[in-house]
PDB file of N, CA and C in Angstrom:
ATOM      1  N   UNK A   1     106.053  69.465  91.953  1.00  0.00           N
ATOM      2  CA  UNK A   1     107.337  70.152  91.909  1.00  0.00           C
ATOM      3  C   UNK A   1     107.111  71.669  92.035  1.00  0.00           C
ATOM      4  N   UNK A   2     107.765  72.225  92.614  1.00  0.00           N
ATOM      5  CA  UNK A   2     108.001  73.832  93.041  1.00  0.00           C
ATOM      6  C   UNK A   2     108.625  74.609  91.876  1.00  0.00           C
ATOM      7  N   UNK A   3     107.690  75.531  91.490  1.00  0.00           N
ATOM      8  CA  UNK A   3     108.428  76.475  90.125  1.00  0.00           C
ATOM      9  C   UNK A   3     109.160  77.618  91.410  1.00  0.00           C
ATOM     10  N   UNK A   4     110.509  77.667  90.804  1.00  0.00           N
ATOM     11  CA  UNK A   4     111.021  79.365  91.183  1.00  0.00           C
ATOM     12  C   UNK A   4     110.967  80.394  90.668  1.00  0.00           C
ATOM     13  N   UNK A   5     110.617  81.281  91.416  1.00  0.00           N
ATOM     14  CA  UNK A   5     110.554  82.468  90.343  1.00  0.00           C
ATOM     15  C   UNK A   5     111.786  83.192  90.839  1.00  0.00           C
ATOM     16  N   UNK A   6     111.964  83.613  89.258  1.00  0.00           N
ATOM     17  CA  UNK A   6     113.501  83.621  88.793  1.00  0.00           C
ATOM     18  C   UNK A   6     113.260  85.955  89.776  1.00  0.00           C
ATOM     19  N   UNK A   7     114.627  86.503  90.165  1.00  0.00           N
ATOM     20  CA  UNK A   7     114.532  87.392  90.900  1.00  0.00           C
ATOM     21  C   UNK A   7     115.149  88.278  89.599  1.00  0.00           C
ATOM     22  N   UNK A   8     114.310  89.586  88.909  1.00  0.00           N
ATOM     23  CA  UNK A   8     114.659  90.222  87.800  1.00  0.00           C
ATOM     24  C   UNK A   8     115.842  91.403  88.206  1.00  0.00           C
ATOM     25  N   UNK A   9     116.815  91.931  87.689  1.00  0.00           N
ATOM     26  CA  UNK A   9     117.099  92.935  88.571  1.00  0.00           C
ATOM     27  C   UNK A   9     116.379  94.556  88.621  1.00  0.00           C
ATOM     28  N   UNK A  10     116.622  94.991  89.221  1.00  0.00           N
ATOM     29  CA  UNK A  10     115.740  96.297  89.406  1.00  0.00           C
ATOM     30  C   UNK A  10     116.607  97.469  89.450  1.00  0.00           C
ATOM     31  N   UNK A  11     116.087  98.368  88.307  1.00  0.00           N
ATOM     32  CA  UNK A  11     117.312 100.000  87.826  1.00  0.00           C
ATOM     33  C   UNK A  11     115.472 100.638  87.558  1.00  0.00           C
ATOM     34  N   UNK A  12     116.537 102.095  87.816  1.00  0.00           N
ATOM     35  CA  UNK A  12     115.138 103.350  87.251  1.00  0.00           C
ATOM     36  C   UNK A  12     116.172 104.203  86.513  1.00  0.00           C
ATOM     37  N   UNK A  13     115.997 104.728  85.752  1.00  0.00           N
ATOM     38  CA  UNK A  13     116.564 105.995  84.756  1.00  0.00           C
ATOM     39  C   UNK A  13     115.542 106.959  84.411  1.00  0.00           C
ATOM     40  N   UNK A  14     116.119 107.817  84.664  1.00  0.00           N
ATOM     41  CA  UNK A  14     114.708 109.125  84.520  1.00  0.00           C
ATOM     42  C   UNK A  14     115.870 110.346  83.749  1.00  0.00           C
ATOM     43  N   UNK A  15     115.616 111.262  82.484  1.00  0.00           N
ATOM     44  CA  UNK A  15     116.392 111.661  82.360  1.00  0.00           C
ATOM     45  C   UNK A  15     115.383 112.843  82.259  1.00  0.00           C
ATOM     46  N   UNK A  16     116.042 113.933  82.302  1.00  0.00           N
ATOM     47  CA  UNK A  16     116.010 115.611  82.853  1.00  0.00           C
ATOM     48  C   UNK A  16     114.776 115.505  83.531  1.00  0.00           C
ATOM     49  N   UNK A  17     113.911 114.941  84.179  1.00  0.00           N
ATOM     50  CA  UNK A  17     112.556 114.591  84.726  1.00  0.00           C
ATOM     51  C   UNK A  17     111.262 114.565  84.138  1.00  0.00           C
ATOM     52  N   UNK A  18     111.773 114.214  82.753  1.00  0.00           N
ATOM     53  CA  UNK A  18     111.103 113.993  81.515  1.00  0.00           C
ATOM     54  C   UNK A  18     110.738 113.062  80.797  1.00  0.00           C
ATOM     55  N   UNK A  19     111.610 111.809  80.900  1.00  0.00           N
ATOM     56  CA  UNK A  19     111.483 110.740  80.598  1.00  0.00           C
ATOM     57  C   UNK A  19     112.165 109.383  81.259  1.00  0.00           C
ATOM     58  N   UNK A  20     111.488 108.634  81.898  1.00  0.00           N
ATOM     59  CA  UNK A  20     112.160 107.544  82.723  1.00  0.00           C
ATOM     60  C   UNK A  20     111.643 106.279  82.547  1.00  0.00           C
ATOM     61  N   UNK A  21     112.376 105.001  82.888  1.00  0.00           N
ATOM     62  CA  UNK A  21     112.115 103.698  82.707  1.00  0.00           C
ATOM     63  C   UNK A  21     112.945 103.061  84.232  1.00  0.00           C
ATOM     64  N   UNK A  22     111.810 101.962  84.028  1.00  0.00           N
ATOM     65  CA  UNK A  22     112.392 101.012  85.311  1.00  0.00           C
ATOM     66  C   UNK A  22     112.204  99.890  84.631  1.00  0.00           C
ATOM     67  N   UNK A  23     113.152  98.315  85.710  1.00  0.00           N
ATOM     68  CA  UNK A  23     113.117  97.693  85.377  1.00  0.00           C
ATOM     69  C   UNK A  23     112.858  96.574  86.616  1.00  0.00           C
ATOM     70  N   UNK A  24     112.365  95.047  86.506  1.00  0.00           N
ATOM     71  CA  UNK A  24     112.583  94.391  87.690  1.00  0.00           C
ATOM     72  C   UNK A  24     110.678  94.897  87.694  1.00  0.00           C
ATOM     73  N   UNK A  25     110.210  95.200  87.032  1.00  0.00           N
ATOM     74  CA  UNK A  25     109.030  95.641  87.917  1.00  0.00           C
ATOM     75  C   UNK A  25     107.782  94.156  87.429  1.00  0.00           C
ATOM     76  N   UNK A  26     107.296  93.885  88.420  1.00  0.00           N
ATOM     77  CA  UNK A  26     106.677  92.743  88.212  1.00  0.00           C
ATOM     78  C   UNK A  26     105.081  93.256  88.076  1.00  0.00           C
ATOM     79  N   UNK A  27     104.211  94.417  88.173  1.00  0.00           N
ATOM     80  CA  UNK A  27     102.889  94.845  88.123  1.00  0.00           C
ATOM     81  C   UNK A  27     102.676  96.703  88.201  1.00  0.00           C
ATOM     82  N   UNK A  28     101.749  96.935  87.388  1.00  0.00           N
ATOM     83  CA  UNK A  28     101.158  98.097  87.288  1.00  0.00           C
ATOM     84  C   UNK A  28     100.329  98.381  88.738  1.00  0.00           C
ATOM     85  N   UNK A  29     100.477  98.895  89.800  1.00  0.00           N
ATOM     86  CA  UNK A  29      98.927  98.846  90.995  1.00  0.00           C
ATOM     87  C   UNK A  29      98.139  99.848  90.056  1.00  0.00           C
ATOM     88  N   UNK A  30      98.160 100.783  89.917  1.00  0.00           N
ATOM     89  CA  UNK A  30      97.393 102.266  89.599  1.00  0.00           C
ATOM     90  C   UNK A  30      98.602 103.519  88.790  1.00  0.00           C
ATOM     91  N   UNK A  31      98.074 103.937  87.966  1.00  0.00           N
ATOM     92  CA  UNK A  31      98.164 104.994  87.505  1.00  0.00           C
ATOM     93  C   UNK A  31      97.020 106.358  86.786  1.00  0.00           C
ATOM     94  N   UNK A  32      97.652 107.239  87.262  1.00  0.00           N
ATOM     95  CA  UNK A  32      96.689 108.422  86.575  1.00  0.00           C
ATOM     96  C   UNK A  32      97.956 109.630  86.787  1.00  0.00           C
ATOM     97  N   UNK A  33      97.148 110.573  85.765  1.00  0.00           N
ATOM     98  CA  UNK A  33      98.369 112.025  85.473  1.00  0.00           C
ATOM     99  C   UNK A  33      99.222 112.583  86.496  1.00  0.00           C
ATOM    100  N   UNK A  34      99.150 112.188  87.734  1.00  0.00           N
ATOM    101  CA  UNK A  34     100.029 112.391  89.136  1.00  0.00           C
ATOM    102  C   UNK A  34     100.743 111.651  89.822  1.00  0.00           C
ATOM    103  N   UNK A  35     100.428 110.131  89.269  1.00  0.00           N
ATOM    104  CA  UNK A  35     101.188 109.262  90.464  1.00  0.00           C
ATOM    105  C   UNK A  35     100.964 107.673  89.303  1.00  0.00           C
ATOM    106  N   UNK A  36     102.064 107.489  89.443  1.00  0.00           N
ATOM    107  CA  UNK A  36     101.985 106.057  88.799  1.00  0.00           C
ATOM    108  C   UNK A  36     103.050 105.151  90.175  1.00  0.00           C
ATOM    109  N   UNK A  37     101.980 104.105  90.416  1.00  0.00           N
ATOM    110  CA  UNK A  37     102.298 103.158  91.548  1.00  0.00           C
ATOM    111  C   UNK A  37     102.659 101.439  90.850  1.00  0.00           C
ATOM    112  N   UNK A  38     103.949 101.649  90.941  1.00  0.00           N
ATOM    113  CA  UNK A  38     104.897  99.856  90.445  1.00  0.00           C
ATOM    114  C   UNK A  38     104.783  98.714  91.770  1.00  0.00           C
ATOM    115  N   UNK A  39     104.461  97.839  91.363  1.00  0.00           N
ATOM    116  CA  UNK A  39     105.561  96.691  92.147  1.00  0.00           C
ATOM    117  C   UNK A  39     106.476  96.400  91.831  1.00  0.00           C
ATOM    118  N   UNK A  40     107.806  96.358  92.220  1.00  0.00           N
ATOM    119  CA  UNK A  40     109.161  95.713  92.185  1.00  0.00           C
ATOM    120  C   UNK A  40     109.518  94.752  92.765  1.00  0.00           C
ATOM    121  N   UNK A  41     110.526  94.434  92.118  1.00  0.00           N
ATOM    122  CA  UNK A  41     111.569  93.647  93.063  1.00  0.00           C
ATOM    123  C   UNK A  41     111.954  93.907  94.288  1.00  0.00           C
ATOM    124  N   UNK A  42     111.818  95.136  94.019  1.00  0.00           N
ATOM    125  CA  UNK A  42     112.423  95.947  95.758  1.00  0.00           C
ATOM    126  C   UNK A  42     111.543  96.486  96.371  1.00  0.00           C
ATOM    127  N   UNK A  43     110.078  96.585  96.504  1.00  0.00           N
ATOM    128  CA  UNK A  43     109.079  96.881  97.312  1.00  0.00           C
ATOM    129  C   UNK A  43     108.344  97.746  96.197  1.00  0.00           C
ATOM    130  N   UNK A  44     107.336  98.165  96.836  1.00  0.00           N
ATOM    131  CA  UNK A  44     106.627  99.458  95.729  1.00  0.00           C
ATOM    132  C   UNK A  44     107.336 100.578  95.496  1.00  0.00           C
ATOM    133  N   UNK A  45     106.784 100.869  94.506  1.00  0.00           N
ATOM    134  CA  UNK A  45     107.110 102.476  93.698  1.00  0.00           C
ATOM    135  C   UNK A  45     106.264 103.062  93.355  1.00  0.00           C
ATOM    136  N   UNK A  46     106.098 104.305  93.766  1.00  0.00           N
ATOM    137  CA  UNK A  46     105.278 105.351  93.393  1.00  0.00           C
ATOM    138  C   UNK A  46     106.099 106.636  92.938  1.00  0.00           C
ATOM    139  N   UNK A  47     105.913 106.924  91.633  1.00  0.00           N
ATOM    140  CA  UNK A  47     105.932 108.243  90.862  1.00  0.00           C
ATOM    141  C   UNK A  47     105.315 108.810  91.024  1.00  0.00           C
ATOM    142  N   UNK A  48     105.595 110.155  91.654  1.00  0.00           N
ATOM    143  CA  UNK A  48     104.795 111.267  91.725  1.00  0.00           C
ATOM    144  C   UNK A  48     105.135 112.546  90.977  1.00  0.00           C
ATOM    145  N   UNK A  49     104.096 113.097  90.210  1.00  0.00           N
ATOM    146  CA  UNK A  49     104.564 115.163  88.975  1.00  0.00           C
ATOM    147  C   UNK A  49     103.147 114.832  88.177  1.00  0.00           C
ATOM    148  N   UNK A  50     103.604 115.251  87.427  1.00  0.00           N
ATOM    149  CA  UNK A  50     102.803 115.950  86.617  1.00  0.00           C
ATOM    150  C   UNK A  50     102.706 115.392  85.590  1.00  0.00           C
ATOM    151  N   UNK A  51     101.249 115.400  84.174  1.00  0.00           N
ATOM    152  CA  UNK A  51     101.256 114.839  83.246  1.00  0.00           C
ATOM    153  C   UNK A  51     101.822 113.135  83.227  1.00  0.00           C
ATOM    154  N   UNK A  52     101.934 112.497  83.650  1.00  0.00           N
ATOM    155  CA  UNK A  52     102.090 111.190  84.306  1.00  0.00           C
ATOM    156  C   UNK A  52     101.676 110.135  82.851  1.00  0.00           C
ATOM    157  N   UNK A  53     102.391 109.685  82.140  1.00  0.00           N
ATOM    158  CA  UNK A  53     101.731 108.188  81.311  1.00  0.00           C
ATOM    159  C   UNK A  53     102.947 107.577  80.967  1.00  0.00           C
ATOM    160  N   UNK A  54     102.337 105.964  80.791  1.00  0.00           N
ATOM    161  CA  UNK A  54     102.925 105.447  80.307  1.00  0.00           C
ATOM    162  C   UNK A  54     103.087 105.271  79.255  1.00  0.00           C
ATOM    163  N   UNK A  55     104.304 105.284  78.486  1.00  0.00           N
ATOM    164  CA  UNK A  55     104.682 105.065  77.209  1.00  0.00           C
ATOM    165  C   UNK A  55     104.897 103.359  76.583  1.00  0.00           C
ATOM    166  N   UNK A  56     105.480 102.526  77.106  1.00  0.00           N
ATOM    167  CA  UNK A  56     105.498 100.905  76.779  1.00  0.00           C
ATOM    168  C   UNK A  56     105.429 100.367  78.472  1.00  0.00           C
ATOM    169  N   UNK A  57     104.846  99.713  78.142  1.00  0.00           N
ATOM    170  CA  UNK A  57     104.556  98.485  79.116  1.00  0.00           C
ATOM    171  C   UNK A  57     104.905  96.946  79.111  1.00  0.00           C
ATOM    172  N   UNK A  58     106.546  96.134  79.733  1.00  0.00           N
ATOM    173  CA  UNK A  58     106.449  95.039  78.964  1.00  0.00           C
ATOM    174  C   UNK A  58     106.423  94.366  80.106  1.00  0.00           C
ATOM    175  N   UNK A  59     105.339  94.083  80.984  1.00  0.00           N
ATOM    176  CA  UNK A  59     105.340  92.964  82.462  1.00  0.00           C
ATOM    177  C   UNK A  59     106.188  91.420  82.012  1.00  0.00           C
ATOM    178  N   UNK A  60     106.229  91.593  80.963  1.00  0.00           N
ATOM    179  CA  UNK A  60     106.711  89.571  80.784  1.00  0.00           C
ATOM    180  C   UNK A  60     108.190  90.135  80.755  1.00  0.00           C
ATOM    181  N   UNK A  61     108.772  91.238  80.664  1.00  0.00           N
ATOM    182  CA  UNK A  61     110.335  91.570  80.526  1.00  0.00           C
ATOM    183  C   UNK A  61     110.787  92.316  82.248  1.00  0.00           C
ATOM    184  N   UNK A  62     109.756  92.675  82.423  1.00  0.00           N
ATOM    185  CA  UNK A  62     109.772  93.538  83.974  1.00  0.00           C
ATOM    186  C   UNK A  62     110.142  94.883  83.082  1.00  0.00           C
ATOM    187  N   UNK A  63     109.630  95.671  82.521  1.00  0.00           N
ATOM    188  CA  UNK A  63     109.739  97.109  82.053  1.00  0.00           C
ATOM    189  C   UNK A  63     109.074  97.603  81.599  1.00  0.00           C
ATOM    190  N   UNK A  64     109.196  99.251  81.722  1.00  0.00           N
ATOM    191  CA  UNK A  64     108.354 100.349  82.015  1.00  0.00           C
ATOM    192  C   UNK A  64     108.901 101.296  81.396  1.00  0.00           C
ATOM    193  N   UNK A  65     108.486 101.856  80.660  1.00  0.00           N
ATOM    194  CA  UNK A  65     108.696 103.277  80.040  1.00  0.00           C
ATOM    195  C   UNK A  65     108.048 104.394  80.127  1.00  0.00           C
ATOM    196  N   UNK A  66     108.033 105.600  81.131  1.00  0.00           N
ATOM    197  CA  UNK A  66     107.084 106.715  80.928  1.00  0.00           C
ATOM    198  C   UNK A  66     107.739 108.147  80.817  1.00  0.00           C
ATOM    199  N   UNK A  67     106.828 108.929  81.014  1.00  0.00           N
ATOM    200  CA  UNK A  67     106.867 110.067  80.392  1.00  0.00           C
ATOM    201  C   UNK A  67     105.902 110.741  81.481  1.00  0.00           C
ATOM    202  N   UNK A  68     106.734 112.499  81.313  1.00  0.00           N
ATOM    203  CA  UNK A  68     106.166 113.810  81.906  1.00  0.00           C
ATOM    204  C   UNK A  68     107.241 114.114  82.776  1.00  0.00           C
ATOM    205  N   UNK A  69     106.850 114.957  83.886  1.00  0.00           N
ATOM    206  CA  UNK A  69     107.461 115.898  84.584  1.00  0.00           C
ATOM    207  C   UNK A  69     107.617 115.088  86.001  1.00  0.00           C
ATOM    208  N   UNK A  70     108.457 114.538  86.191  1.00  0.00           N
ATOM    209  CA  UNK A  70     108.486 113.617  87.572  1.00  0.00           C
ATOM    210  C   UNK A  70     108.941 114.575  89.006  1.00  0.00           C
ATOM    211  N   UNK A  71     108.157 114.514  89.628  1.00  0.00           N
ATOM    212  CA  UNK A  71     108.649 115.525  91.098  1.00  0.00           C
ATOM    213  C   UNK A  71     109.111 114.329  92.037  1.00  0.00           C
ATOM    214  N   UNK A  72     108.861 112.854  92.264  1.00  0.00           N
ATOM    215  CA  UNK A  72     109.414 112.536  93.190  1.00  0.00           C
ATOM    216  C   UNK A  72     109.677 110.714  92.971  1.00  0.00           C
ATOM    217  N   UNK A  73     110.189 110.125  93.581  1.00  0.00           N
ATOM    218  CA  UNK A  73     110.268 108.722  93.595  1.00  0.00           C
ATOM    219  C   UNK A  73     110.116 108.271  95.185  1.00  0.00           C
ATOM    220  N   UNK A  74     109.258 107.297  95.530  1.00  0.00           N
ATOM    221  CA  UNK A  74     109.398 106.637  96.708  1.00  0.00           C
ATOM    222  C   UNK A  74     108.817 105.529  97.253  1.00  0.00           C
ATOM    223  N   UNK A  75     110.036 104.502  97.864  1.00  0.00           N
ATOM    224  CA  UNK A  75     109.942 103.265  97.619  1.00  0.00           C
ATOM    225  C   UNK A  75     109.202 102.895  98.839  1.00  0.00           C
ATOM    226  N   UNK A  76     107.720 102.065  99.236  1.00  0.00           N
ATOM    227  CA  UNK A  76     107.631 101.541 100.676  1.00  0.00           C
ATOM    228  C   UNK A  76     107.394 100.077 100.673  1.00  0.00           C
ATOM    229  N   UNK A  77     107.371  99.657 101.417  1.00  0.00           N
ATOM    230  CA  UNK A  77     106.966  97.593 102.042  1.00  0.00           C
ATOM    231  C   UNK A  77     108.678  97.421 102.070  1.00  0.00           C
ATOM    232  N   UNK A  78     108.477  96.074 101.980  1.00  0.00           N
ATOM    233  CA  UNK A  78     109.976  95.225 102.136  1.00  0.00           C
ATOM    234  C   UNK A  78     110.104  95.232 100.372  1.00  0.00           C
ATOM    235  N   UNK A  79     111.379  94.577 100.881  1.00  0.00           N
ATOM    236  CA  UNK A  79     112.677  94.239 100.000  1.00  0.00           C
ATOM    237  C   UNK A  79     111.857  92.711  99.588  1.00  0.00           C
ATOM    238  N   UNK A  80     111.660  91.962  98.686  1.00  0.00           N
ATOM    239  CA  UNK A  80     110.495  90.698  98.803  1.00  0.00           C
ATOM    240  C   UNK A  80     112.337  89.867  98.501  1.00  0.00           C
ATOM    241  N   UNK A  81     112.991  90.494  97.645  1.00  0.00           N
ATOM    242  CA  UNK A  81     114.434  89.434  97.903  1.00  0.00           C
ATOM    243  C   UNK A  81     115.207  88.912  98.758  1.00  0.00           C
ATOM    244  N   UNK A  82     115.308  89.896  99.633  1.00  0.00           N
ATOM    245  CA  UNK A  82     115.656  89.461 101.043  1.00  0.00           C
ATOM    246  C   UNK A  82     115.015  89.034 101.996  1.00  0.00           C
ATOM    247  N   UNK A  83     113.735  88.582 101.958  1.00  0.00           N
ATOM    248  CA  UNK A  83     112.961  87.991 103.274  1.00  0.00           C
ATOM    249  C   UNK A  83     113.288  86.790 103.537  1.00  0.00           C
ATOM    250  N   UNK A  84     113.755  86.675 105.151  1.00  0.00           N
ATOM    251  CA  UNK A  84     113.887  85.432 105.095  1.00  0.00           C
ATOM    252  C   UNK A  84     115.755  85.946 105.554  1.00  0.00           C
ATOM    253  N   UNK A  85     115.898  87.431 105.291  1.00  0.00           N
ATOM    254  CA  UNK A  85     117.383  86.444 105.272  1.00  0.00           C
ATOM    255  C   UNK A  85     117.871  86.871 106.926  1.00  0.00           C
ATOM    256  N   UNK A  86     116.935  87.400 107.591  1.00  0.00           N
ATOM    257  CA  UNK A  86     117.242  87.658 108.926  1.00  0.00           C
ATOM    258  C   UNK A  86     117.404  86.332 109.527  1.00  0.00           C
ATOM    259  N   UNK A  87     116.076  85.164 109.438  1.00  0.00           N
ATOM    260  CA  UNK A  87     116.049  84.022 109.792  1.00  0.00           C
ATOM    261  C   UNK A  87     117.396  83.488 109.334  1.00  0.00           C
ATOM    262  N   UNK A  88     117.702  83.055 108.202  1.00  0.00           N
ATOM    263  CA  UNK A  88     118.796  82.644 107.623  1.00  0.00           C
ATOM    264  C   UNK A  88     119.957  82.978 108.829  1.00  0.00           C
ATOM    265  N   UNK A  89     120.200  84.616 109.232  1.00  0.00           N
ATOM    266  CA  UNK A  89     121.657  84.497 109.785  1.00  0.00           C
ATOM    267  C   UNK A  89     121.164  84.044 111.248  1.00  0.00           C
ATOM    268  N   UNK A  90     120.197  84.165 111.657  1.00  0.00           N
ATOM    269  CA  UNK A  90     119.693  83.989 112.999  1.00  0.00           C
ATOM    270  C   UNK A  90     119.994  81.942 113.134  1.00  0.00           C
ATOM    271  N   UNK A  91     119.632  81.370 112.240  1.00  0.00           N
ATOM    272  CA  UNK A  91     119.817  80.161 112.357  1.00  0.00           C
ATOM    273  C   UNK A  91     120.700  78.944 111.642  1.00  0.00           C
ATOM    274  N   UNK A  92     121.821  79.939 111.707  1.00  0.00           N
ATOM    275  CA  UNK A  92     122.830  79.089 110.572  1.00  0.00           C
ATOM    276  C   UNK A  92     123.875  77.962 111.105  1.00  0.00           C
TER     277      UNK A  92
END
């Protein structure tokens, strides 16, 4: 039998660029004081500033809590929720 894996939803909150959390995130790739790199729901994430750590870590909830001076957010790969759905309208 086929397990599904259930699709978490995915939010970021970052407040004055000091303190932020995401959610939906399914793995840590790398972090150090400049760049902390997520997997999501919605492709990768990389945080990029200054002083860079994480504060809680809960992978079994999909969430992330960190801290410092954030200069940037940016998301690359696919969307992993939507694959598939080009085929889908292409062959309905």
């Amino acid at each position: 039998m086929e397990e599904k894996k259930s699709v978490r939803p995915h939010s970021i909150v970052w407040d004055d660029r000091k303190k932020g959390s995401a959610t939906g995130v399914t793995d840590v790739l790398s972090f150090d004081e400049n760049s902390i790199v997520l997997e999501t729901e919605q492709g990768m994430l990389t945080v990029k500033g200054k002083d860079l750590h994480i504060d809680r870590l809960m992978l079994d909830q999909g969430e992330v809590e960190m801290e410092g001076c954030m200069d940037s957010l940016t998301y690359s790969g696919s969307n992993p929720a939507k694959k598939g759905a080009i085929m889908k309208r292409l062959f309905k």
